[in-house]
Protein backbone atom coordinates (compact mmCIF):
# COMPACT_ATOMS: atom_id res chain seq x y z
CA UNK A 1 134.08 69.89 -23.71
CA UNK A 2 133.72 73.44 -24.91
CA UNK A 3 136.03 74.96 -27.76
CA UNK A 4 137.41 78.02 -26.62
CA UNK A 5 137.84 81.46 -28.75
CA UNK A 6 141.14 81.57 -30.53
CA UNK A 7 140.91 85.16 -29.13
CA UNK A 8 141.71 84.24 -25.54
CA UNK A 9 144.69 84.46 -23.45
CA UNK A 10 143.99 81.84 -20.64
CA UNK A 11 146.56 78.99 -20.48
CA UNK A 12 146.05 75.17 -19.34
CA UNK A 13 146.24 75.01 -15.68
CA UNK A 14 148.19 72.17 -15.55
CA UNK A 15 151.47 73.01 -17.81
CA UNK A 16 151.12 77.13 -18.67
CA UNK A 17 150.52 76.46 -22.32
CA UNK A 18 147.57 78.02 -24.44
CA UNK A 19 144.38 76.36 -23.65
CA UNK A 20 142.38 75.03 -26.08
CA UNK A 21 139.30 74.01 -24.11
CA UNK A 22 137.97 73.86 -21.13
CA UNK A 23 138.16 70.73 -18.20
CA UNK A 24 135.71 69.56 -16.21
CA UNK A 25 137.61 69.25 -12.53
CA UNK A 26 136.98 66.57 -11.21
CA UNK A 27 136.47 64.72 -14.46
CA UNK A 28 132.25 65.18 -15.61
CA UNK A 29 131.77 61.23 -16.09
CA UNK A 30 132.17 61.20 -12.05
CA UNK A 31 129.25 63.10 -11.55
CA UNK A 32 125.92 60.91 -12.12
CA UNK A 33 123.32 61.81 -14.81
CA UNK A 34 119.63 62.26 -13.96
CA UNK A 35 118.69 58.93 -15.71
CA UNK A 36 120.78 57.35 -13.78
CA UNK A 37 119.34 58.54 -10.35
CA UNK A 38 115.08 58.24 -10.63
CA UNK A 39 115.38 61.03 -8.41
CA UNK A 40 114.97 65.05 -8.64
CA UNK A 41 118.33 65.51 -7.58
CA UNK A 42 120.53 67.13 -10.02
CA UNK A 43 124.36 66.01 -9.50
CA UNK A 44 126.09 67.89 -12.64
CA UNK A 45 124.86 71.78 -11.24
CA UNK A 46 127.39 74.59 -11.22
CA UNK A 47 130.28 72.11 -11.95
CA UNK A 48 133.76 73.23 -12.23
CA UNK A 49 135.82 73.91 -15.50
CA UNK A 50 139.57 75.14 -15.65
CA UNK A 51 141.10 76.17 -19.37
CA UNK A 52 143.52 72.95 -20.43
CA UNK A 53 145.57 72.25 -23.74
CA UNK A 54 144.55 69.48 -25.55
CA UNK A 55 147.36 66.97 -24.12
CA UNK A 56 145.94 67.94 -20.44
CA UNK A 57 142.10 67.28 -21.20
CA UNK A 58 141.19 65.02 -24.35
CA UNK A 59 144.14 62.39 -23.90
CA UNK A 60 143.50 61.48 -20.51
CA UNK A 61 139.89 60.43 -21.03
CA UNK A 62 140.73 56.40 -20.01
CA UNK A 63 142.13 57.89 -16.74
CA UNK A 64 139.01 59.86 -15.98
CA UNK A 65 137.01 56.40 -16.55
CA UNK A 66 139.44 54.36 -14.74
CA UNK A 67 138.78 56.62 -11.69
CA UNK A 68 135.18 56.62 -12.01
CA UNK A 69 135.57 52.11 -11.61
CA UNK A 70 137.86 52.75 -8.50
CA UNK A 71 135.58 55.24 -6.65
CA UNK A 72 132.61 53.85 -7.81
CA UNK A 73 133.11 50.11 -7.03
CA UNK A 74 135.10 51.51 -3.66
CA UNK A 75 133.11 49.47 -0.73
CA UNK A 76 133.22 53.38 1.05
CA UNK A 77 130.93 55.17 -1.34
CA UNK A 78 127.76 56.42 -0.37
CA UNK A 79 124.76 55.37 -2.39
CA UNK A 80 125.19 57.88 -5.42
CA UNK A 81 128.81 56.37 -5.63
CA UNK A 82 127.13 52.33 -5.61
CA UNK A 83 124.60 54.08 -8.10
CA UNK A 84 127.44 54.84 -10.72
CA UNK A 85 129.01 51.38 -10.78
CA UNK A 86 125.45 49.62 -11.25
CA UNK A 87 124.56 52.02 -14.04
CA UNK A 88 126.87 54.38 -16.20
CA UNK A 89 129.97 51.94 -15.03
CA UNK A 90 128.17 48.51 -15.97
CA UNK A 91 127.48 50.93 -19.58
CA UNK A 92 131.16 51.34 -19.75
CA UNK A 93 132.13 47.34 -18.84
CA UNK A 94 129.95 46.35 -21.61
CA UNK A 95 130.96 48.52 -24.53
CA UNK A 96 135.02 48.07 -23.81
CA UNK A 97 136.03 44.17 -22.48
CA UNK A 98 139.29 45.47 -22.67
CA UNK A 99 138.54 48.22 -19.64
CA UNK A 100 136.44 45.92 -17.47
CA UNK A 101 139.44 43.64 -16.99
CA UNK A 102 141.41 46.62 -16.62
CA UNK A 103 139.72 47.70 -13.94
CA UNK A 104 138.85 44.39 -12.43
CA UNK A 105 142.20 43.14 -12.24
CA UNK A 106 142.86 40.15 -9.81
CA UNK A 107 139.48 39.86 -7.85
CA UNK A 108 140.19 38.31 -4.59
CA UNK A 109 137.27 37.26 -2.31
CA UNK A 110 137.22 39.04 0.79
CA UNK A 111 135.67 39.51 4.26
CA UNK A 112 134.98 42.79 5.14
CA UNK A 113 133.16 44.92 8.83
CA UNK A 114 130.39 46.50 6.78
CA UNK A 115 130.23 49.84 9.00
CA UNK A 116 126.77 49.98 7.96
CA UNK A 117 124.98 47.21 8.90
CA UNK A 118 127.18 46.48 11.62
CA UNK A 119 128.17 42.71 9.89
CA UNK A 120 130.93 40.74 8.65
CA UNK A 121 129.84 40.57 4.72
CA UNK A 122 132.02 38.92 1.94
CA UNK A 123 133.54 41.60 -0.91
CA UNK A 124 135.56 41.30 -3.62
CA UNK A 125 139.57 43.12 -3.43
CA UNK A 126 140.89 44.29 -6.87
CA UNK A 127 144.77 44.83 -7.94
CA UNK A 128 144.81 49.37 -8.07
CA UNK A 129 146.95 50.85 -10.51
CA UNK A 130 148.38 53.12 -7.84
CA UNK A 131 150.55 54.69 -10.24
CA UNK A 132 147.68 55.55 -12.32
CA UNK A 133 145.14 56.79 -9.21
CA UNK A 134 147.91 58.94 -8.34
CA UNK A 135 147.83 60.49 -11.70
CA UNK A 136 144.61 61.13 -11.93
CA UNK A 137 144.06 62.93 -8.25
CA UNK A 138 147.13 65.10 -9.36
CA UNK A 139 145.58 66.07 -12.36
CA UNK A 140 142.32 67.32 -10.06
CA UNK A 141 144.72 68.63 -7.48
CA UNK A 142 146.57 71.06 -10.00
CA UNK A 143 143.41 72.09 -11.81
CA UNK A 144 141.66 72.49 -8.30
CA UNK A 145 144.38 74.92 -7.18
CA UNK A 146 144.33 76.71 -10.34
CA UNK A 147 140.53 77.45 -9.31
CA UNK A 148 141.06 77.93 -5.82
CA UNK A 149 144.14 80.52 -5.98
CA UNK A 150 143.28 82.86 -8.98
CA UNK A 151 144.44 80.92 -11.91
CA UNK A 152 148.00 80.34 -11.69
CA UNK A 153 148.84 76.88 -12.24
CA UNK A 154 151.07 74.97 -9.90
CA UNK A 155 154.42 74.32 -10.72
CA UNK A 156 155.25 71.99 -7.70
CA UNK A 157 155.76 68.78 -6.96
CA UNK A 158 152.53 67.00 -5.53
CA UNK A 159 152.80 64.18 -3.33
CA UNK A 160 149.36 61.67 -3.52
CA UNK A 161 147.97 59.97 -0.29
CA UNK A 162 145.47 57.69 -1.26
CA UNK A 163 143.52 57.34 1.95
CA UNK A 164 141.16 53.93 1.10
CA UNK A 165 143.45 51.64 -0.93
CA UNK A 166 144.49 48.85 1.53
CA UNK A 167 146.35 45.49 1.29
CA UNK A 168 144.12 42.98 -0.81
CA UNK A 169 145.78 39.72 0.94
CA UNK A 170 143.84 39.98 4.24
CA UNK A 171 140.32 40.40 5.00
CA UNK A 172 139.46 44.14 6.62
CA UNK A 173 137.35 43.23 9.81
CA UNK A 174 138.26 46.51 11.87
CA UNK A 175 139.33 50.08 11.60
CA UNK A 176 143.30 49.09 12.99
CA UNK A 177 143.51 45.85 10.55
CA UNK A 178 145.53 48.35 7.57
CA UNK A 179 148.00 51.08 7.73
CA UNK A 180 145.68 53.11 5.30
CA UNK A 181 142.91 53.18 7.64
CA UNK A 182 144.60 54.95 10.50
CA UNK A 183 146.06 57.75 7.70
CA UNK A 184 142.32 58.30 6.99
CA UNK A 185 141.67 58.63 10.46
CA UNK A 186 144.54 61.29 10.86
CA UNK A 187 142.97 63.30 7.99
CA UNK A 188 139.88 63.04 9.30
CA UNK A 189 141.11 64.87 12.90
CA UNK A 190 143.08 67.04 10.64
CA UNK A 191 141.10 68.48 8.22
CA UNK A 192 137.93 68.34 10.81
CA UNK A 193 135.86 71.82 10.58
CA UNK A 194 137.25 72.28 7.31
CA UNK A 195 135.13 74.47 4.93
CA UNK A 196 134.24 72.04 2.14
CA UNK A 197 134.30 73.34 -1.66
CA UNK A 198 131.63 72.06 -3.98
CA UNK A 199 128.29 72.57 -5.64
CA UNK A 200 127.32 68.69 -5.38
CA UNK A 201 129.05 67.30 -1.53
CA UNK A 202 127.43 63.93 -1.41
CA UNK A 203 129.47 63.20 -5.30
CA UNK A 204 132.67 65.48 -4.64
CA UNK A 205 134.14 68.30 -2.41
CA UNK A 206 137.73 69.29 -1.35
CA UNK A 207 139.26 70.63 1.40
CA UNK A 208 142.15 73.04 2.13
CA UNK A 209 144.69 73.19 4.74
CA UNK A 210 147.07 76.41 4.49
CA UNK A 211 148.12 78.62 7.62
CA UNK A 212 150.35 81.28 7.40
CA UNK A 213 153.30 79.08 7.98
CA UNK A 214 152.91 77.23 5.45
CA UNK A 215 154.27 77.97 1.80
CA UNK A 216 151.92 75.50 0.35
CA UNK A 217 148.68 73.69 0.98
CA UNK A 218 147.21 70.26 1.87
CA UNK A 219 144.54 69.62 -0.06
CA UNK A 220 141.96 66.57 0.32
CA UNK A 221 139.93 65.35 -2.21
CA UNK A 222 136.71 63.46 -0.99
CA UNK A 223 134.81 61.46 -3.75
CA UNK A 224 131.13 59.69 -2.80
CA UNK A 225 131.67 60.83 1.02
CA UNK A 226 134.07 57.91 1.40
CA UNK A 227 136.85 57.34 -1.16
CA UNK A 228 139.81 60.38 -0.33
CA UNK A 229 142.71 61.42 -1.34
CA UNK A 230 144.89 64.00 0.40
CA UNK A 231 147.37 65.56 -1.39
CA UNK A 232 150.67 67.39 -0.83
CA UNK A 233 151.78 70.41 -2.33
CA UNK A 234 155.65 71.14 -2.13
């Protein structure tokens, strides 16, 4: 987090007051360090920042870890995403108890298709905090279209679609088995040929749907090429 001048005149993206500082969107702790990779790749390049007030950036700092448990332990994510739960989230489990249970509430054992390797393997299925997911994309979604459309912050209602959060009673051996999976497949059509927005695609990069009859935007947020979120604007 940078301080900003007391000189400026930008205000938080999220709720029009003065800004304070400046937010990383999506949160920074999503995006791997170098350490953390043994690779060359560097993740955290040309990242995105959007002014905030303090109550809009500093106090939401347990969300932005709590999303960084979902998407990284999410059995969707690409490698970088599997990376992050093995390494800065395992650093996070150890140093707060009181988080790891939060975020590994309710483990069920699972059977799930493993696209991949073409197999049945056996998983674990965790109790979301939808409430709390949906928080947390909103807050990206509001700072994202601050970016996106000349920083004026939105003063809508967004409405969250959380594309990979499925039923944790029943095992997930095929594309049909859940609800969710045939809204990702919708966005998928949908938002197909897309332009995607962001310096580092394989950790994050959004997408935006808005035609000229159309007062307000769709707007999907894909994390680790396989945990998304579309969102709403109205």
């Amino acid at each position: 987090m940078s301080t900003m001048p007391s000189s400026s005149i930008e205000t938080c993206y999220f709720c029009g007051a003065p800004a304070t500082s400046k937010e990383h969107v999506p949160p920074k702790c999503i995006f791997p360090e170098k350490k953390d990779l043994g690779i060359e790749a560097n993740h955290r390049e040309n990242l995105l920042k959007v002014p905030s007030c303090e109550i809009h950036n500093l106090r939401k700092s347990r969300d932005d870890e709590y999303l960084l448990a979902i998407l990284s332990m999410n059995c969707d994510s690409n490698k970088v995403g599997q990376r992050q739960a093995a390494t800065k989230l395992v650093r996070a489990f150890q140093r707060s108890e009181g988080f790891r249970r939060a975020a590994i509430n309710d483990p069920v054992r699972r059977l799930i298709f493993d696209r991949d390797k073409r197999l049945i393997v056996g998983t674990a299925a965790l109790t979301v905090d939808r409430d709390r997911l949906k928080r947390c994309f909103e807050h990206i979604g509001r700072g994202l279209y601050y970016h996106h459309y000349g920083k004026n912050h939105f003063t809508g209602s967004i409405d969250v679609k959380i594309e990979f959060s499925v039923d944790s009673g029943v095992d997930l051996l095929g594309e049909s088995d859940h609800p969710q999976r045939g809204l990702r497949a919708i966005c998928d059509q949908g938002f197909a040929g897309t332009q995607k927005h962001g310096a580092n695609p394989q950790v994050f990069y959004y997408q935006i749907l808005h035609d000229q009859t159309s007062r307000f935007p769709l707007m999907r947020l894909v994390f680790y090429e396989g945990s998304c979120a579309t969102l709403i604007f109205g």
